[in-house]
Each structure stands twice: as C-alpha cells, then as structure tokens.
C-alpha atoms as a PDB file:
ATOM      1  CA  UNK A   1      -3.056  84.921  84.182  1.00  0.00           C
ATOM      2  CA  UNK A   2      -0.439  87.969  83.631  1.00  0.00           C
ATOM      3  CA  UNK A   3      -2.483  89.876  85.980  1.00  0.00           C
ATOM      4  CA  UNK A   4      -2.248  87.373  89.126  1.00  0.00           C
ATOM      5  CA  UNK A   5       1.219  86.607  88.294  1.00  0.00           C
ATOM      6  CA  UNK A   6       2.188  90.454  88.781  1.00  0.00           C
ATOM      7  CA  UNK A   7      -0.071  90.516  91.814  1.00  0.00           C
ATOM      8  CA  UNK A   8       2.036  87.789  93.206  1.00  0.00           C
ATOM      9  CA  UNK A   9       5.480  89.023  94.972  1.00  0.00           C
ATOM     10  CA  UNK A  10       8.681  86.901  94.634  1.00  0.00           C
ATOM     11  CA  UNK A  11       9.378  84.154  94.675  1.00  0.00           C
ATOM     12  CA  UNK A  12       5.815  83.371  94.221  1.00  0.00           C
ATOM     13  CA  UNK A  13       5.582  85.063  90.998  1.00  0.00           C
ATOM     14  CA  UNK A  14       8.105  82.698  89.212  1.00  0.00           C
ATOM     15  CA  UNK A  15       7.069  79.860  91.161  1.00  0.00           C
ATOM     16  CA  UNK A  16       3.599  80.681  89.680  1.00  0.00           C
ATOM     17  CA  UNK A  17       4.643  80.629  86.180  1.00  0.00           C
ATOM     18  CA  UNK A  18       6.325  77.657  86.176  1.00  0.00           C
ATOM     19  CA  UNK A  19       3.039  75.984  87.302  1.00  0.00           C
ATOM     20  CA  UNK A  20       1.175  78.051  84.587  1.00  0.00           C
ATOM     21  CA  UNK A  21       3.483  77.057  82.181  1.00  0.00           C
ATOM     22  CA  UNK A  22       3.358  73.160  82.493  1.00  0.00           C
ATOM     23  CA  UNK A  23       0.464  72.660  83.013  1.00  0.00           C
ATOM     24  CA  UNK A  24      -1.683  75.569  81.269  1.00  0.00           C
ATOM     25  CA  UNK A  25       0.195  75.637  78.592  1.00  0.00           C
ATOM     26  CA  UNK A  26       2.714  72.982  77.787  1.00  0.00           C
ATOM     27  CA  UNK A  27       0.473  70.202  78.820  1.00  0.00           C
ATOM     28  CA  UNK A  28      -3.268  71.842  78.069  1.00  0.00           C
ATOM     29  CA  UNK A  29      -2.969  73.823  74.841  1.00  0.00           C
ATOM     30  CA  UNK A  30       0.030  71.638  73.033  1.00  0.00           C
ATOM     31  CA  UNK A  31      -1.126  68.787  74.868  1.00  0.00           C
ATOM     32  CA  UNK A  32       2.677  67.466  75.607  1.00  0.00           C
ATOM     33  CA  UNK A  33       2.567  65.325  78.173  1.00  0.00           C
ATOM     34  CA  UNK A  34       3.816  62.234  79.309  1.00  0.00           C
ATOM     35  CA  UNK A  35       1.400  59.846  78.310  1.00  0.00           C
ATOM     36  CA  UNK A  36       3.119  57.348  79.735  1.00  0.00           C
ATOM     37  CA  UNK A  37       3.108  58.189  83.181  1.00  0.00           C
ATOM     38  CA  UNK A  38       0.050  60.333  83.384  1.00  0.00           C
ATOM     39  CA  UNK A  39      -1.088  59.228  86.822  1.00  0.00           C
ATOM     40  CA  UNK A  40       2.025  60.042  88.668  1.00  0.00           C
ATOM     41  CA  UNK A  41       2.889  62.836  86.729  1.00  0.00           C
ATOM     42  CA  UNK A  42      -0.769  64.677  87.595  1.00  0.00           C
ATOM     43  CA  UNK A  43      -0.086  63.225  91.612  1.00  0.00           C
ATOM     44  CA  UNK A  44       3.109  65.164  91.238  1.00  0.00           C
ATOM     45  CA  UNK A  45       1.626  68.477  89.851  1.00  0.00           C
ATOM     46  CA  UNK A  46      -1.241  67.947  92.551  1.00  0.00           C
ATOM     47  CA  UNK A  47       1.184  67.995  94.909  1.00  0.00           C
ATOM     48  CA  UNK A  48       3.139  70.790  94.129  1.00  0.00           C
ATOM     49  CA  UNK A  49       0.028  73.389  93.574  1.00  0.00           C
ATOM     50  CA  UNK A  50      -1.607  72.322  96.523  1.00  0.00           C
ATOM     51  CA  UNK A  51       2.019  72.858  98.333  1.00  0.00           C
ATOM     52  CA  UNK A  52       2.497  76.516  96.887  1.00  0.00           C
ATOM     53  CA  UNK A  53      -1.457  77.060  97.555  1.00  0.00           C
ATOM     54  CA  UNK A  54      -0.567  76.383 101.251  1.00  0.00           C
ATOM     55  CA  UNK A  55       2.687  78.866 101.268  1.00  0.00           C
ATOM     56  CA  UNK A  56       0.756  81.371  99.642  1.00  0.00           C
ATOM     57  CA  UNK A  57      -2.345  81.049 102.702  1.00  0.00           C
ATOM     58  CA  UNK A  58       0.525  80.839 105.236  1.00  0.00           C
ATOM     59  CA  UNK A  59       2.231  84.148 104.212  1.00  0.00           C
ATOM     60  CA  UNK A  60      -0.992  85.879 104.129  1.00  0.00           C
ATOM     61  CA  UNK A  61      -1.826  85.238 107.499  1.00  0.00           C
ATOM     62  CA  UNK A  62       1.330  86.965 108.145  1.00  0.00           C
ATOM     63  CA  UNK A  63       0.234  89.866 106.779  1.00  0.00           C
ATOM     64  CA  UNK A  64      -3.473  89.764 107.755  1.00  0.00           C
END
C-alpha cells in the first residue's frame, strides 16, 4: 500500500492513508471497531471511499 500511496499526488495521498489506516489497519488487523454501531459506521466508510474513488476518476479525466 506504500507504493500506491506515493503514486498518489496531494491531497490524495493523505486522504488515502487515512482510509488505509482505519480501516486496513485500525479496524482489520487490531480489530478496533465500534461494535456498537457497526452498520452505520461501515455506511459511513462506504461512503467516503466510494466519494474519494469518484475524485480520483474525475481528476484523471482531466489529465487523460
């Protein structure tokens, strides 16, 4: 994951690692999350991937 993160220019790059780091590996290998809300907490994560996914297609069609 290193490698795409430097492939990514800013403000992608840190926006990237924030995602990496919740969910990869705060919430996957130390499996802290909150149990209590686990439905709206993965809708929220959802969310917010599939919204940087769409920034990241957008500003490559600037450049393509």
């Amino acid at each position: 994951m290193g490698l795409i993160r430097r492939m990514l220019p800013e403000p992608y790059r840190e926006e990237f690692k924030e995602i990496i780091n919740v969910l990869h590996i705060k919430y996957f290998y130390h499996g802290d999350y909150p149990k209590d809300s686990v439905k709206e907490e993965f809708e929220y994560w959802y969310s917010k991937v599939g919204y940087f996914v769409h920034k990241l297609e957008k500003a490559l069609e600037k450049v393509y």
